[in-house]
Protein backbone atom coordinates (compact mmCIF):
# COMPACT_ATOMS: atom_id res chain seq x y z
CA UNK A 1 0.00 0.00 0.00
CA UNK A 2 2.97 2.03 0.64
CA UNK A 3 4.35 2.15 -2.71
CA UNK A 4 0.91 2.49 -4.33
CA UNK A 5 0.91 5.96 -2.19
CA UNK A 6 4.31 6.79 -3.50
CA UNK A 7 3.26 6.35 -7.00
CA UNK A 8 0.17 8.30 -6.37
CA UNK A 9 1.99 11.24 -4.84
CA UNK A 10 4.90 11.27 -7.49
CA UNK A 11 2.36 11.12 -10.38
CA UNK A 12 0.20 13.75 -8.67
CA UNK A 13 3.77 16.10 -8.59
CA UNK A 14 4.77 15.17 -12.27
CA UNK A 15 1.54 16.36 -13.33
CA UNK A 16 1.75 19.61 -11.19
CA UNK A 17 5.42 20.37 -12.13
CA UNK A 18 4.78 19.52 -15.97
CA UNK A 19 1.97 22.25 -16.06
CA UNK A 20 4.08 24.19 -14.20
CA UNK A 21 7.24 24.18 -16.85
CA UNK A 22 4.62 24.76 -19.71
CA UNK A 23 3.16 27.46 -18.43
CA UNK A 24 5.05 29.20 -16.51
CA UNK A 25 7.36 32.32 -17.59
CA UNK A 26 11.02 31.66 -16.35
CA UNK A 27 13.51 34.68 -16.61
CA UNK A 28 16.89 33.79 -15.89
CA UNK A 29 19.44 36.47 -15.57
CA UNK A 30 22.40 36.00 -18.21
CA UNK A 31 25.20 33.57 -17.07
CA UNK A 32 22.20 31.47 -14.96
CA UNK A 33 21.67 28.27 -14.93
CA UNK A 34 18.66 26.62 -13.32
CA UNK A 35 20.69 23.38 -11.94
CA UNK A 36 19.76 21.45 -9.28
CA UNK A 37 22.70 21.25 -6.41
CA UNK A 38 22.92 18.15 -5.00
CA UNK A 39 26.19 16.97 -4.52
CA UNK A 40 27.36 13.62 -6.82
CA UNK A 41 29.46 11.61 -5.00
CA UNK A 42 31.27 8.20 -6.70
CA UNK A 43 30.26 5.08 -4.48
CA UNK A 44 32.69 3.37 -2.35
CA UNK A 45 32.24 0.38 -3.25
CA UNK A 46 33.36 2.03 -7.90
CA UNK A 47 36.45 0.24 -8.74
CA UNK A 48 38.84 1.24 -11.02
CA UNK A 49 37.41 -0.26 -14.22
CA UNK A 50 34.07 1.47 -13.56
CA UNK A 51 35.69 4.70 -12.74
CA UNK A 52 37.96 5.31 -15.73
CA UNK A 53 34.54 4.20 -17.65
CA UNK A 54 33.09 7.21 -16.17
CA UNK A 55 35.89 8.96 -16.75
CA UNK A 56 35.57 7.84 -20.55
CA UNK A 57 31.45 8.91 -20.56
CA UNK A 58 32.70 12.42 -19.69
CA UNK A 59 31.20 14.56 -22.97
CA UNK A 60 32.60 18.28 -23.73
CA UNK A 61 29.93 20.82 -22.53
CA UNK A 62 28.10 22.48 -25.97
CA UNK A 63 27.45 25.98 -25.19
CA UNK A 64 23.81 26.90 -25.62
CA UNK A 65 23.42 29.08 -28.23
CA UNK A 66 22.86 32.78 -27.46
CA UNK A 67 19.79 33.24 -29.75
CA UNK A 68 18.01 30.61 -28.43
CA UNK A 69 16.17 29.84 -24.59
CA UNK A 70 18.21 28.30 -22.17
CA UNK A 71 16.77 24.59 -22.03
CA UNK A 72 15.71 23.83 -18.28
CA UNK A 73 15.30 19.66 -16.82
CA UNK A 74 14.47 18.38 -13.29
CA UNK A 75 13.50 15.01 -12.68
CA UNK A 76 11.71 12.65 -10.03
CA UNK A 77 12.19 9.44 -9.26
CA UNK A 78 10.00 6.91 -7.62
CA UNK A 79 8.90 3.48 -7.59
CA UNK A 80 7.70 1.15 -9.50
CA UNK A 81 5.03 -1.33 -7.79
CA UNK A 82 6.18 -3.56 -10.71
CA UNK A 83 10.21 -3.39 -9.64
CA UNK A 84 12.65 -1.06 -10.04
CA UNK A 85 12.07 2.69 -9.94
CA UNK A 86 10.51 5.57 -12.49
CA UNK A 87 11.94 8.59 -13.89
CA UNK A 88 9.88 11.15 -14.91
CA UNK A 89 12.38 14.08 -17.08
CA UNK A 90 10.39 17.29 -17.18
CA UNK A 91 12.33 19.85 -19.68
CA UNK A 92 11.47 23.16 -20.57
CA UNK A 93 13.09 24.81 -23.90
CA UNK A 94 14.11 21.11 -24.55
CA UNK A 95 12.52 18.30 -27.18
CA UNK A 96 14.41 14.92 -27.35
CA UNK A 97 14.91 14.04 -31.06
CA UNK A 98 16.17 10.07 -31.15
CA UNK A 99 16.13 10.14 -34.84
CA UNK A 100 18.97 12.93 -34.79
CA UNK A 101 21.32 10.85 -32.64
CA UNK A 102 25.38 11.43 -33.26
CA UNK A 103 24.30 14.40 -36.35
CA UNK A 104 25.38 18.15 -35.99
CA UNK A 105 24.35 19.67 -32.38
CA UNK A 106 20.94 21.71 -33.22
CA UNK A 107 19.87 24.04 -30.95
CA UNK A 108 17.85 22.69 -28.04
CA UNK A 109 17.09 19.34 -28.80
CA UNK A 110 18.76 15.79 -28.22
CA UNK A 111 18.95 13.50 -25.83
CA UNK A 112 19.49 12.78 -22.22
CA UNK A 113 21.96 10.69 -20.14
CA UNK A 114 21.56 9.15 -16.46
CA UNK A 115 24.45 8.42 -13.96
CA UNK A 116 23.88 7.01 -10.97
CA UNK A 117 26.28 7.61 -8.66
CA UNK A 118 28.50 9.29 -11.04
CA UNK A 119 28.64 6.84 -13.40
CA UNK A 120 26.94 6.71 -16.57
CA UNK A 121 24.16 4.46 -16.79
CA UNK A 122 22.13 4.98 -19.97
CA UNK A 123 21.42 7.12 -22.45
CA UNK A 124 17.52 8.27 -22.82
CA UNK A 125 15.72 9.67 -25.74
CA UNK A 126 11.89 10.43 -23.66
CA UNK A 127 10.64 11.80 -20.86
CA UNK A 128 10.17 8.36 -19.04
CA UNK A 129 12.66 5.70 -18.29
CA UNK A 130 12.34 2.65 -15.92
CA UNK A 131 15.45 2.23 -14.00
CA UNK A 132 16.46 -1.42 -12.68
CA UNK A 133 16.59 -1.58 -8.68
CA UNK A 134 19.49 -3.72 -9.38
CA UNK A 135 21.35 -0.26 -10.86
CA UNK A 136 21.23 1.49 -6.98
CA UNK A 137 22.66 0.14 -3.85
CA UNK A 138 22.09 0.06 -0.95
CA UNK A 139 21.75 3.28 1.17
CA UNK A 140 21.84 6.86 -0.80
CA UNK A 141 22.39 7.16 -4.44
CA UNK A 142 22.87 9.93 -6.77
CA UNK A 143 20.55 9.77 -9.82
CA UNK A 144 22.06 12.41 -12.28
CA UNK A 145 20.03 13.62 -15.75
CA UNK A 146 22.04 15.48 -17.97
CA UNK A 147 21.06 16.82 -21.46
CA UNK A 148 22.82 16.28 -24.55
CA UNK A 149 22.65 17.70 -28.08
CA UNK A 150 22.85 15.41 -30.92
CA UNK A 151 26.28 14.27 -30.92
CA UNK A 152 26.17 13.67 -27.00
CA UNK A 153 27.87 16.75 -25.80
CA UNK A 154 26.27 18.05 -22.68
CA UNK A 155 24.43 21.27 -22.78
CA UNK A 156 26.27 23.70 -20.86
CA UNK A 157 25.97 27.75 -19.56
CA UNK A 158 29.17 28.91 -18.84
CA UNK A 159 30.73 25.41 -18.90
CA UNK A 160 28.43 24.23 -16.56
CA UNK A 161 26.13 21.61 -17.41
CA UNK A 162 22.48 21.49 -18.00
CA UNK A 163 21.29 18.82 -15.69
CA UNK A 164 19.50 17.79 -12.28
CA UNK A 165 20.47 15.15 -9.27
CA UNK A 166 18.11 13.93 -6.67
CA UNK A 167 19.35 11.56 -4.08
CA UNK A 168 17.46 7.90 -3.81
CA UNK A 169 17.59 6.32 -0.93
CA UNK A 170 17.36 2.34 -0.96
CA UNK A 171 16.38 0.80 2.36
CA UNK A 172 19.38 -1.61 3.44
């Protein structure tokens, strides 16, 4: 019953949120980005194969182009009552184009990529994506969504990367 509740309060704040992005009016002030903070941490337990493959998943940052909006992504994360856990991507300024994948960068569209825990994990071309509980451990993960143009560089303002992290926290 408990994760029927979670499902019904995470759908009930995609729904507010995605109404939200579409209609509101967002001014950002030039050199802002609208980033989520959370600190990414690498998991004890990474060993050295999976961190240089991190290390390897890093993509350039692709400066957003001046004449266009700034693209804008948060994300939630809950579960599934079938296994594993949902994420919802909620972009503003943003449309994922699959068919486009590894052409020329166009302006604000693309694809997204999930780390957990610093580590890449997939690469996602919708606003839904069902992620394994097998890819989190135990205890508090970082689930990082980045977006990426075309040829998987990450969106960037001032270097800094378009993307959001909320922490999941997996009973032990």
């Amino acid at each position: 019953m408990e994760k029927v509740a979670y499902i019904v309060i995470g759908g009930a704040i995609g729904v507010v949120l995605t109404v939200i992005l579409q209609t509101a009016h967002i001014t950002m002030p030039e050199g802002m980005v609208m980033q989520d903070k959370a600190a990414v941490t690498a998991s004890a337990d990474m060993t050295m194969s999976q961190a240089e493959m991190a290390a390897m998943h890093q993509h350039p940052p692709l400066a957003v182009s001046q004449d266009a909006p700034v693209p804008i992504v948060t994300h939630l994360v809950f579960p599934d009552p079938m296994g594993g856990y949902n994420v919802q991507i909620l972009t503003r300024n943003f449309q994922f184009t699959p068919a486009n994948i590894n052409r020329d960068p166009q302006d604000n569209e693309g694809h997204a990529h999930i780390y957990i825990n610093d580590v890449k994990y997939a690469r996602i071309y919708s606003d839904w994506f069902n992620l394994p509980a097998s890819a989190l451990l135990p205890g508090e993960n970082q689930v990082k969504v980045t977006l990426n143009a075309n040829n998987h560089s990450e969106w960037s303002v001032d270097d800094i990367p378009i993307s959001s992290t909320v922490s999941v926290v997996v009973p032990e």
